[in-house]
PDB file of N, CA and C in Angstrom:
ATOM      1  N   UNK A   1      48.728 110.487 101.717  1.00  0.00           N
ATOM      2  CA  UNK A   1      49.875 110.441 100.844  1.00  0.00           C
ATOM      3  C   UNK A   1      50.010 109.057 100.196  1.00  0.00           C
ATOM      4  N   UNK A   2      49.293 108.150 100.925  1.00  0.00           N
ATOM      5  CA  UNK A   2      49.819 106.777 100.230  1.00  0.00           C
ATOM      6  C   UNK A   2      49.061 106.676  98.931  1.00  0.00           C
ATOM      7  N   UNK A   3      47.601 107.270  99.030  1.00  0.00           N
ATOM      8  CA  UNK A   3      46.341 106.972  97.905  1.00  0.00           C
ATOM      9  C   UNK A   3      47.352 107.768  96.915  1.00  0.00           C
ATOM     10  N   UNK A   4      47.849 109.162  97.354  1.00  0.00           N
ATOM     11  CA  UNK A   4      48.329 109.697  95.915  1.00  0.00           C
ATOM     12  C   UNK A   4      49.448 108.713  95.566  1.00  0.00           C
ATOM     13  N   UNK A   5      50.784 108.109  96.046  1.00  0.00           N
ATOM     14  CA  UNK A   5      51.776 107.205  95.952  1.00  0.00           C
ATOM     15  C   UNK A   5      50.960 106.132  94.681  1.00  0.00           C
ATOM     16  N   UNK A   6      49.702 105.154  95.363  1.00  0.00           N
ATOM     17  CA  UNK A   6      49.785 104.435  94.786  1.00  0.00           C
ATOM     18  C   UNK A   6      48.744 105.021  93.501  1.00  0.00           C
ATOM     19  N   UNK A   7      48.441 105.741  93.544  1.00  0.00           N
ATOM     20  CA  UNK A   7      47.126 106.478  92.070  1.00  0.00           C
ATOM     21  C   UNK A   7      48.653 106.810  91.296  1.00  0.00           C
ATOM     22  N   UNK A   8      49.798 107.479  91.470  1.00  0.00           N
ATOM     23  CA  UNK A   8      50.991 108.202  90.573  1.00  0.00           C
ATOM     24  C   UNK A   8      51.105 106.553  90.082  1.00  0.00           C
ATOM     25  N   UNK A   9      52.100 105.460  90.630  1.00  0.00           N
ATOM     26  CA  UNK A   9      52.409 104.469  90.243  1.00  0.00           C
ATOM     27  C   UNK A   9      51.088 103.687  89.335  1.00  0.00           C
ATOM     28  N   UNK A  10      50.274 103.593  89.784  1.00  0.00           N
ATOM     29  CA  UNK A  10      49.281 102.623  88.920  1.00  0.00           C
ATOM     30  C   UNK A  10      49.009 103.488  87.479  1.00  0.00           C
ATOM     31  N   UNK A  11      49.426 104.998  87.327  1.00  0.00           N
ATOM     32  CA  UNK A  11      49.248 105.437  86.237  1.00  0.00           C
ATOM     33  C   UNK A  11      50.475 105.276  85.186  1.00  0.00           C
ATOM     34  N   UNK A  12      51.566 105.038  86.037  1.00  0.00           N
ATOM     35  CA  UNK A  12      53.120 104.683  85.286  1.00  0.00           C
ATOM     36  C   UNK A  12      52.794 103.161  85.022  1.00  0.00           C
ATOM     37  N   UNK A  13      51.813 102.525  85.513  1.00  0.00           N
ATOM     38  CA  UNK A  13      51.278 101.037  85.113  1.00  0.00           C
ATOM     39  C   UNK A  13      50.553 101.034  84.155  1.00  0.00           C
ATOM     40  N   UNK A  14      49.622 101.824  83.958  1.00  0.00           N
ATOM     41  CA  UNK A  14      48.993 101.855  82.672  1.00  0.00           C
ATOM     42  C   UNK A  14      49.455 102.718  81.300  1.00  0.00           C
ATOM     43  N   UNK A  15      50.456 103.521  81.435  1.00  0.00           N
ATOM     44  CA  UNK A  15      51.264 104.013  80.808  1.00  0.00           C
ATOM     45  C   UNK A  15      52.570 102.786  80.414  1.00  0.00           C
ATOM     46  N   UNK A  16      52.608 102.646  81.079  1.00  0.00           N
ATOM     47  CA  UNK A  16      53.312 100.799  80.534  1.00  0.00           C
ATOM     48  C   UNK A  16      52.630 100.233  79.403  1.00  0.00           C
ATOM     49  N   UNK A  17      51.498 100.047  80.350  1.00  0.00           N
ATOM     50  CA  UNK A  17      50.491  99.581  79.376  1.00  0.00           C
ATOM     51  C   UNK A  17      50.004  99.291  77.659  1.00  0.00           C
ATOM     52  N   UNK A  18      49.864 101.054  77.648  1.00  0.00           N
ATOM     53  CA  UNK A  18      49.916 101.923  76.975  1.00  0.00           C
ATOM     54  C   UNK A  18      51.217 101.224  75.624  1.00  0.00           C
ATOM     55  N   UNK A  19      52.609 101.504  76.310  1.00  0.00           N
ATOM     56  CA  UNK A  19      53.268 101.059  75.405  1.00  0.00           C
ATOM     57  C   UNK A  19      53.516  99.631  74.634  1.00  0.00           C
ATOM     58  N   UNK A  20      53.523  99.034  75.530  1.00  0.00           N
ATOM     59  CA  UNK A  20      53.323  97.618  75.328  1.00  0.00           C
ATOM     60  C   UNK A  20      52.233  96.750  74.175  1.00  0.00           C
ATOM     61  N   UNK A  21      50.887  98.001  74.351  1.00  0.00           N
ATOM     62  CA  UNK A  21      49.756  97.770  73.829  1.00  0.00           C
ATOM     63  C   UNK A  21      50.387  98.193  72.302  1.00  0.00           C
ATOM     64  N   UNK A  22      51.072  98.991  72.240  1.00  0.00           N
ATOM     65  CA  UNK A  22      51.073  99.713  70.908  1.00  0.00           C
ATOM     66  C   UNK A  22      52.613  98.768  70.437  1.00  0.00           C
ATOM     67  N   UNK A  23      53.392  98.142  71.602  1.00  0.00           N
ATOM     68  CA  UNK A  23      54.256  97.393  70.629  1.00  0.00           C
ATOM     69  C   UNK A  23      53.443  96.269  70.200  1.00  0.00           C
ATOM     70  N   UNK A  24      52.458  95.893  70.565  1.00  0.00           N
ATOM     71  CA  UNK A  24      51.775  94.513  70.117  1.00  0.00           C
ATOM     72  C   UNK A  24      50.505  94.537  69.725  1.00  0.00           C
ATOM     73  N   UNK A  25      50.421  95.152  68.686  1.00  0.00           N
ATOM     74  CA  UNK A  25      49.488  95.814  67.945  1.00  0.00           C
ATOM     75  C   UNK A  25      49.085  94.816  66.753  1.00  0.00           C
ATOM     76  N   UNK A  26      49.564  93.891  66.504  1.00  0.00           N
ATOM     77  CA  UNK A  26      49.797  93.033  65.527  1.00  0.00           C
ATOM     78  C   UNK A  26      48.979  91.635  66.532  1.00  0.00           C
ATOM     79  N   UNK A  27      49.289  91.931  67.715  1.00  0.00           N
ATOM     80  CA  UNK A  27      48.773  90.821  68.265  1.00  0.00           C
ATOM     81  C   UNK A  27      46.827  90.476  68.463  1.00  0.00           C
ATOM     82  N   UNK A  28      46.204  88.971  68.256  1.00  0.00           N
ATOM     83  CA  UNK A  28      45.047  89.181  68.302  1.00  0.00           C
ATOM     84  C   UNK A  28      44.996  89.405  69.519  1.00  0.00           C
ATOM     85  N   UNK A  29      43.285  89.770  69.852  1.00  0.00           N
ATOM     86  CA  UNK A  29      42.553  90.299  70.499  1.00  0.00           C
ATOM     87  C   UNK A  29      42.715  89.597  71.995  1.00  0.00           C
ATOM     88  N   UNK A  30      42.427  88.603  71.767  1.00  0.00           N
ATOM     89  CA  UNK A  30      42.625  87.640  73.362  1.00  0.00           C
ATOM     90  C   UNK A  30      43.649  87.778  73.682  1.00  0.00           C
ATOM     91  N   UNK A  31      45.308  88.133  73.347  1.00  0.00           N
ATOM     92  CA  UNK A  31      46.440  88.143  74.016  1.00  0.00           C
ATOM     93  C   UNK A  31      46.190  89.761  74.517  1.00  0.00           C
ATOM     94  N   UNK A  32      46.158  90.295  73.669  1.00  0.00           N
ATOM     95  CA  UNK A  32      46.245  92.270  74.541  1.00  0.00           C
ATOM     96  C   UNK A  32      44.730  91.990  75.857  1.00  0.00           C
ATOM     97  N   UNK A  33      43.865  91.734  75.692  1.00  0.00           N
ATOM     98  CA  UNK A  33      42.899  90.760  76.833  1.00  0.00           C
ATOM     99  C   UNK A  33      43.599  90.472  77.829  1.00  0.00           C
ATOM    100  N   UNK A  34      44.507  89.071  77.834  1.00  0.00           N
ATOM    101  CA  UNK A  34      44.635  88.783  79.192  1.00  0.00           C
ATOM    102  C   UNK A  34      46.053  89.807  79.247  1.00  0.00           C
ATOM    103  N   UNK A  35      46.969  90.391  78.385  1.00  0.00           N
ATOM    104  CA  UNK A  35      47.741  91.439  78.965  1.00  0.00           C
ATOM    105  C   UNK A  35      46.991  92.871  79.462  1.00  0.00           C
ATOM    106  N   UNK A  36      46.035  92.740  79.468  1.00  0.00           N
ATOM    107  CA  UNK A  36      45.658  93.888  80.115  1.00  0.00           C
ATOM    108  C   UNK A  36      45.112  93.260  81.578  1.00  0.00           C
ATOM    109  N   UNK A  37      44.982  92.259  81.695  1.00  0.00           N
ATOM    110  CA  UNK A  37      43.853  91.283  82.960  1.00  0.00           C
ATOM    111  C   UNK A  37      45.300  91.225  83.869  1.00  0.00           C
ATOM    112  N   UNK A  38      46.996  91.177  83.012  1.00  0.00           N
ATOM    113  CA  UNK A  38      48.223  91.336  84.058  1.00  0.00           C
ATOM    114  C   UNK A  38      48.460  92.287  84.015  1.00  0.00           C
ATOM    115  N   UNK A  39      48.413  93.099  83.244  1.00  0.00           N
ATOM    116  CA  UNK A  39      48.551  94.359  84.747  1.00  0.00           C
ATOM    117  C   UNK A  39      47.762  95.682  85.295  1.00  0.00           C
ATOM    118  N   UNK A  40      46.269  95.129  84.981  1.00  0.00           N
ATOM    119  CA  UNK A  40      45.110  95.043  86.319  1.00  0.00           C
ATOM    120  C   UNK A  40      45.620  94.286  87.764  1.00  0.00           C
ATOM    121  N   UNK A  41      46.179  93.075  87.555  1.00  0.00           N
ATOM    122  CA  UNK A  41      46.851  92.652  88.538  1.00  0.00           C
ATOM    123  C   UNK A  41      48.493  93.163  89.469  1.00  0.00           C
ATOM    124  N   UNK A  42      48.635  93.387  88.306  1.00  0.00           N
ATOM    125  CA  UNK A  42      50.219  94.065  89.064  1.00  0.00           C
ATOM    126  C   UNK A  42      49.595  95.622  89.928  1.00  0.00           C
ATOM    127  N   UNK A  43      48.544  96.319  88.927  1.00  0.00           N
ATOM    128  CA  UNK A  43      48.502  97.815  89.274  1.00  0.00           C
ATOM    129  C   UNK A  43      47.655  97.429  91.345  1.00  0.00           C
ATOM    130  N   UNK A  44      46.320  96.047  90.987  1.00  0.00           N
ATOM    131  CA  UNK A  44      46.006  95.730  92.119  1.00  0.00           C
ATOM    132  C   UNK A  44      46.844  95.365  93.333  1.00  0.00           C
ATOM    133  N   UNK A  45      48.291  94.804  92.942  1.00  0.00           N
ATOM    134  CA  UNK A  45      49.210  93.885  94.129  1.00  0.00           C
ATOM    135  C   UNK A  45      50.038  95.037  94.529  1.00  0.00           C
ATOM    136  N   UNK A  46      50.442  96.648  93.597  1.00  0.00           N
ATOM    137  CA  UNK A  46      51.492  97.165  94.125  1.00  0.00           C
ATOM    138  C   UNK A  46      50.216  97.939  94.835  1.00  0.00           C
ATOM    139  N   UNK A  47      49.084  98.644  94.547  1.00  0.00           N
ATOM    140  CA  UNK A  47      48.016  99.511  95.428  1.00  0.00           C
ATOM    141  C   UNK A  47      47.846  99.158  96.741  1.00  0.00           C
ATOM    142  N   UNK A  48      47.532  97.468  97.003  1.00  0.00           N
ATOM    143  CA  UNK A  48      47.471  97.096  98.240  1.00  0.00           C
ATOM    144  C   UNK A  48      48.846  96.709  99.213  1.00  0.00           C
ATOM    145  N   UNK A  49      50.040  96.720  97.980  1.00  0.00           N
ATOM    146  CA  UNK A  49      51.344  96.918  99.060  1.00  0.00           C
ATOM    147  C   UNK A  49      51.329  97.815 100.036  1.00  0.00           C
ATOM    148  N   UNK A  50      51.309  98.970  98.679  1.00  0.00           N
ATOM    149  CA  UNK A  50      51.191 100.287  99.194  1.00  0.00           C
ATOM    150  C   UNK A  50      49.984 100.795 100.823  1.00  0.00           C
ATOM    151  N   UNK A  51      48.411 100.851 100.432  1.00  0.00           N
ATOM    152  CA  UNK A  51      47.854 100.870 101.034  1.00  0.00           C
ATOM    153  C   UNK A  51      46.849 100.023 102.427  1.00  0.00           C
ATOM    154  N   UNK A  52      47.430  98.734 101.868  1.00  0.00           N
ATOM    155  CA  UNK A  52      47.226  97.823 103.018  1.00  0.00           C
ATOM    156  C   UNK A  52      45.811  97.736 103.074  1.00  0.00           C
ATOM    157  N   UNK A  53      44.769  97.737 102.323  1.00  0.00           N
ATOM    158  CA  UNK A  53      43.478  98.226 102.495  1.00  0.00           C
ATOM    159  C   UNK A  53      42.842  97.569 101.289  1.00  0.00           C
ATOM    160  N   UNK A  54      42.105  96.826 101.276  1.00  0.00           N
ATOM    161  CA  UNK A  54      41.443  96.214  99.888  1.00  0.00           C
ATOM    162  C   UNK A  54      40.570  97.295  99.649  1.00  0.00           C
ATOM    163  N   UNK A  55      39.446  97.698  99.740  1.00  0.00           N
ATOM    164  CA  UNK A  55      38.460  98.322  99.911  1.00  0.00           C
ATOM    165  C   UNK A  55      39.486  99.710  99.176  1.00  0.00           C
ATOM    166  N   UNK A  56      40.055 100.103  99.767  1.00  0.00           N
ATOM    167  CA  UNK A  56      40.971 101.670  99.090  1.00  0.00           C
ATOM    168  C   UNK A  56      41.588 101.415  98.037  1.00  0.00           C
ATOM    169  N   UNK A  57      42.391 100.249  97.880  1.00  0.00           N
ATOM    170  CA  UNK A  57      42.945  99.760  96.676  1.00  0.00           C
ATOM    171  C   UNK A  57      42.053  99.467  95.231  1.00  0.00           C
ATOM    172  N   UNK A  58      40.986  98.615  95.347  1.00  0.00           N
ATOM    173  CA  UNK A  58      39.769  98.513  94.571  1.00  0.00           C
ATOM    174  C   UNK A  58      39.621  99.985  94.174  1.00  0.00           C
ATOM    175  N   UNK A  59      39.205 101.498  94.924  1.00  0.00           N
ATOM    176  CA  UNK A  59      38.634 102.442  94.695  1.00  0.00           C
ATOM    177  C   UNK A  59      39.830 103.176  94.093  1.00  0.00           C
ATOM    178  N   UNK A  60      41.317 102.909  94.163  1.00  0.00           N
ATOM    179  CA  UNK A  60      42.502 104.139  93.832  1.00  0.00           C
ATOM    180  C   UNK A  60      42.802 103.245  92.199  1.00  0.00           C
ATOM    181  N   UNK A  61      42.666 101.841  92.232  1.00  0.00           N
ATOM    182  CA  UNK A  61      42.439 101.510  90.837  1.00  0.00           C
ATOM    183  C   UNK A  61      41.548 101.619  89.653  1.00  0.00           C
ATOM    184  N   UNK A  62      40.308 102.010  90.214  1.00  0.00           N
ATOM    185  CA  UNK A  62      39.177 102.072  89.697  1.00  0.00           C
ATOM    186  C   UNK A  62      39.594 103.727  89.228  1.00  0.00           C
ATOM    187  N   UNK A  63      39.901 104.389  90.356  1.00  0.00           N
ATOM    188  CA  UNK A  63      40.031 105.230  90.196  1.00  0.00           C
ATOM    189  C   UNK A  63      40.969 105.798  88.444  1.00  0.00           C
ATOM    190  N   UNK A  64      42.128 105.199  89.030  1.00  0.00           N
ATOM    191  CA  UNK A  64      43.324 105.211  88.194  1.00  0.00           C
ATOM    192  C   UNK A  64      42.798 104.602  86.549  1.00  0.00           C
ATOM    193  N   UNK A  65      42.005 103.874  86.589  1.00  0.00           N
ATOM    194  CA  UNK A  65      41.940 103.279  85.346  1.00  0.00           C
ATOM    195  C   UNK A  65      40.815 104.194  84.537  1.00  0.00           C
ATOM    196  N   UNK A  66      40.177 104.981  85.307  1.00  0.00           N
ATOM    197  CA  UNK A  66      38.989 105.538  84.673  1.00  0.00           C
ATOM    198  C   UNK A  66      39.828 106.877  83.991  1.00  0.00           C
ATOM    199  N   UNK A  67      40.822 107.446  84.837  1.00  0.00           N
ATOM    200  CA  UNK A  67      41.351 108.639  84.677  1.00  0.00           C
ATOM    201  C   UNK A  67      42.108 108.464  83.356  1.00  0.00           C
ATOM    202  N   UNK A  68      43.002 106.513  83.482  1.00  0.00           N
ATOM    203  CA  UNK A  68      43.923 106.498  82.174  1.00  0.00           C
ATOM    204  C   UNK A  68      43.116 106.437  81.019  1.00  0.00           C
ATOM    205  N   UNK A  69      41.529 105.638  81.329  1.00  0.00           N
ATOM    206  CA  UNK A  69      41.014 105.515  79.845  1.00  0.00           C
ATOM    207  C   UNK A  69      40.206 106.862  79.471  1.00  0.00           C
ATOM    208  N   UNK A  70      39.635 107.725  80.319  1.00  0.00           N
ATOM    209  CA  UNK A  70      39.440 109.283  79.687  1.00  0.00           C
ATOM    210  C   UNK A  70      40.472 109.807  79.264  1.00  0.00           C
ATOM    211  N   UNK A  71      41.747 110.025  79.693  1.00  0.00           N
ATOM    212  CA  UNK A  71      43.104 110.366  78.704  1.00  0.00           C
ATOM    213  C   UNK A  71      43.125 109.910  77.849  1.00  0.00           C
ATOM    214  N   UNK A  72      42.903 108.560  77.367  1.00  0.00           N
ATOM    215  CA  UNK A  72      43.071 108.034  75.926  1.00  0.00           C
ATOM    216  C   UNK A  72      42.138 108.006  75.099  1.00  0.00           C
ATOM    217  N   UNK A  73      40.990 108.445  75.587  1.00  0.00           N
ATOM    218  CA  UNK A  73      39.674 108.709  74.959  1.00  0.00           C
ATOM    219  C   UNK A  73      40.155 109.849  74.423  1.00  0.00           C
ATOM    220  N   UNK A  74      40.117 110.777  75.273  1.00  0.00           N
ATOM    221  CA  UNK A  74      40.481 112.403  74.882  1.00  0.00           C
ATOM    222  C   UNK A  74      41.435 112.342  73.890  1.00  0.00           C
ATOM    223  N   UNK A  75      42.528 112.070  73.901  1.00  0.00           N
ATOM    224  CA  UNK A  75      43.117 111.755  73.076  1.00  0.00           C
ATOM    225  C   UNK A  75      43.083 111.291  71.166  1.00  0.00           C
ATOM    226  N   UNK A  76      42.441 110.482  71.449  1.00  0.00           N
ATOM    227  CA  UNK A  76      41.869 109.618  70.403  1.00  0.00           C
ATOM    228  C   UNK A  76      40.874 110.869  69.628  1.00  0.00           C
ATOM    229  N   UNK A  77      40.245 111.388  70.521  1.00  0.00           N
ATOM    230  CA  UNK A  77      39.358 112.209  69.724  1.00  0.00           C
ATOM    231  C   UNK A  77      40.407 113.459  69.252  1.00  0.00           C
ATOM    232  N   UNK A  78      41.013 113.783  69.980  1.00  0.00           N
ATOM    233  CA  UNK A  78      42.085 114.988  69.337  1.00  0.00           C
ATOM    234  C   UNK A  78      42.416 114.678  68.045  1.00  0.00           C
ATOM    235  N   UNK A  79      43.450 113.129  68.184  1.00  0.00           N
ATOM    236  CA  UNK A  79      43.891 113.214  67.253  1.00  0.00           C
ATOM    237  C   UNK A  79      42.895 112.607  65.489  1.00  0.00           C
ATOM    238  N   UNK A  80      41.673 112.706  65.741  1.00  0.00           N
ATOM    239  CA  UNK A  80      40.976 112.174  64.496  1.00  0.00           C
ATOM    240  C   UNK A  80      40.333 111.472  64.591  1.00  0.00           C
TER     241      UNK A  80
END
């Protein structure tokens, strides 16, 4: 239960993300960079709150991030 806990939250992290990215859309390239490098970090510090486990945390982020960027892939291709 915790892997699903912290995989739900790290996806409401990149869904953050997500928005944030699109309010600062105007911004160059190196700032959306290291805002994405914070919260890789936040999604890493709440996984291992959660799971207490580096090794599981590494794999439920990896996880999580592969799942958010095939959604936005998919996506992207839907829409054009």
């Amino acid at each position: 239960m915790k892997v699903y806990t912290a995989l739900l939250l790290q996806l409401i992290i990149w869904s953050g993300y997500t928005f944030i990215e699109w309010l600062s859309k105007y911004d160059q390239l190196i700032y959306r960079v290291l805002m994405f490098f914070v919260f890789f970090y936040l999604a890493i510090i709440i996984g291992n709150t959660i799971m207490k486990s580096v090794r599981k945390t590494f794999f439920v982020t990896s996880l999580s991030l592969v799942l958010y960027g095939s959604f936005q892939f998919t996506m992207a291709v839907i829409s054009g």
